[in-house]
Protein backbone atom coordinates (compact mmCIF):
# COMPACT_ATOMS: atom_id res chain seq x y z
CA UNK A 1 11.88 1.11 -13.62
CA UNK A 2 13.50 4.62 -13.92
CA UNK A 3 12.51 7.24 -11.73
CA UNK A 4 11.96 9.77 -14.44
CA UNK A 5 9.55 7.34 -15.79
CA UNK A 6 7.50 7.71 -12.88
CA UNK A 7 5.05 10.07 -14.49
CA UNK A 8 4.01 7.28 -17.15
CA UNK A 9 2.57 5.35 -14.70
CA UNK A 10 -1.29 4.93 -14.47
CA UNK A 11 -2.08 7.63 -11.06
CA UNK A 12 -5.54 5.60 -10.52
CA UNK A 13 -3.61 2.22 -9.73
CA UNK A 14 -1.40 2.14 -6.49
CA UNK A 15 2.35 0.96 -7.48
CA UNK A 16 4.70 -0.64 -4.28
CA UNK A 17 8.28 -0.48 -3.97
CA UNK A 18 11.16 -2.11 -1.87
CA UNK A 19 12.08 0.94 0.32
CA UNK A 20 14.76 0.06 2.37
CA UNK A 21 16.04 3.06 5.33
CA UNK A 22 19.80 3.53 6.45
CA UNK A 23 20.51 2.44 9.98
CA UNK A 24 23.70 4.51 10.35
CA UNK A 25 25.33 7.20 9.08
CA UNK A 26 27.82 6.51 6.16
CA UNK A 27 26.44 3.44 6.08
CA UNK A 28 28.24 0.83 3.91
CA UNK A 29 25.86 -0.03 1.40
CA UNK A 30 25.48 3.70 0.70
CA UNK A 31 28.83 5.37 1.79
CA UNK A 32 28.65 9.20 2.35
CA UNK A 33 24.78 8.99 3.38
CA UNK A 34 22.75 10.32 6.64
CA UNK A 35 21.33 7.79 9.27
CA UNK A 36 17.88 7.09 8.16
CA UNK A 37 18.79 7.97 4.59
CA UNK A 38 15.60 7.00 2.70
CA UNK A 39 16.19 4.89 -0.56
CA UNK A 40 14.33 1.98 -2.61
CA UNK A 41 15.87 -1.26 -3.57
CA UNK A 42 17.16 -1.25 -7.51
CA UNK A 43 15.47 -4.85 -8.33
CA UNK A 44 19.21 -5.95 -10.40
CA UNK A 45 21.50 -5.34 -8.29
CA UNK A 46 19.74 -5.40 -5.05
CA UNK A 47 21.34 -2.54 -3.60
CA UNK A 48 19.90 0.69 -2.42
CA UNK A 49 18.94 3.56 -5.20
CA UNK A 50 17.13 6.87 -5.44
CA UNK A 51 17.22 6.54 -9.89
CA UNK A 52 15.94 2.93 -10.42
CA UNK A 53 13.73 0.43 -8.49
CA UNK A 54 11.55 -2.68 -8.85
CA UNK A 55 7.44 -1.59 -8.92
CA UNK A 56 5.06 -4.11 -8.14
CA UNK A 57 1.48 -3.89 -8.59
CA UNK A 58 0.28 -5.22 -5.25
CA UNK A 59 1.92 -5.36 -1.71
CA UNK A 60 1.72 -9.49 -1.77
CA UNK A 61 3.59 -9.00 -4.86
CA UNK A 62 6.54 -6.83 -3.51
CA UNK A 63 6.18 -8.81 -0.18
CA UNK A 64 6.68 -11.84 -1.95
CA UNK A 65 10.10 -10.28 -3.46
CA UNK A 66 11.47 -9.33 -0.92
CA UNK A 67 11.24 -12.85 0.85
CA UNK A 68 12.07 -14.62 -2.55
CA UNK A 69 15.33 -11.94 -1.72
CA UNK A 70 15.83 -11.65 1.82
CA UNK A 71 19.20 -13.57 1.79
CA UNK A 72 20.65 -11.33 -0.79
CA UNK A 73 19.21 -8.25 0.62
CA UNK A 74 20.78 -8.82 4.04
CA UNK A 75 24.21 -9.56 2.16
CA UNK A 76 23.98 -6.08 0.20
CA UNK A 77 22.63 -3.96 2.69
CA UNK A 78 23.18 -5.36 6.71
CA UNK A 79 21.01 -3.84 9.35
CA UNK A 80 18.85 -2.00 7.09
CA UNK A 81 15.23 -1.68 7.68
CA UNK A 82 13.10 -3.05 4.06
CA UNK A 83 9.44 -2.82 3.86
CA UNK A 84 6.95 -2.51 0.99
CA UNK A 85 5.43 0.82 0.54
CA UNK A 86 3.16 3.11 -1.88
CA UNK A 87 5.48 4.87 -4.45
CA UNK A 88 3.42 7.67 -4.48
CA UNK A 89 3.39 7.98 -0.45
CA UNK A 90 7.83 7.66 -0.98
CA UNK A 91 8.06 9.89 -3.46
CA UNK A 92 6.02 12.35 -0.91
CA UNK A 93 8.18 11.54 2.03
CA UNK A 94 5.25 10.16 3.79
CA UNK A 95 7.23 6.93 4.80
């Protein structure tokens, strides 16, 4: 999903993300960014991104993703911090 497509979405039913956080600054999987840099996890490529990201309409469902993609995860993006969270409470900044 795109982020600009975020207003489509249904605002009754909760949506999860992959939301992954930087450890350090300049970190390699996102070069040029703050420590705790906020970003979700583009479901493709498996790297980090603030324009696309996989949704998920339950938090089994995106936990389940990101064990089914742990491996691959830790490859792309070493040290980071992933968790499953509410889209809407991300987009607010809330987490």
């Amino acid at each position: 999903m795109l982020r600009r497509d975020v207003e489509a979405l249904d605002p009754c039913k909760p949506h999860w993300v992959v939301a992954v956080e930087a450890p350090t600054r300049d970190w390699t999987a996102a070069p040029g960014c703050r420590a705790h840099a906020r970003f979700l996890i583009d479901g493709e490529s498996k790297a980090p991104s603030l324009s696309q990201f996989e949704l998920f309409d339950t938090r089994a469902h995106c936990l389940e993703w990101i064990i089914a993609n742990g491996r691959v995860i830790n490859i792309h993006m070493p040290g980071a911090k992933v968790h499953p969270v509410a889209l809407a409470d991300w987009l607010l900044g809330l987490c």
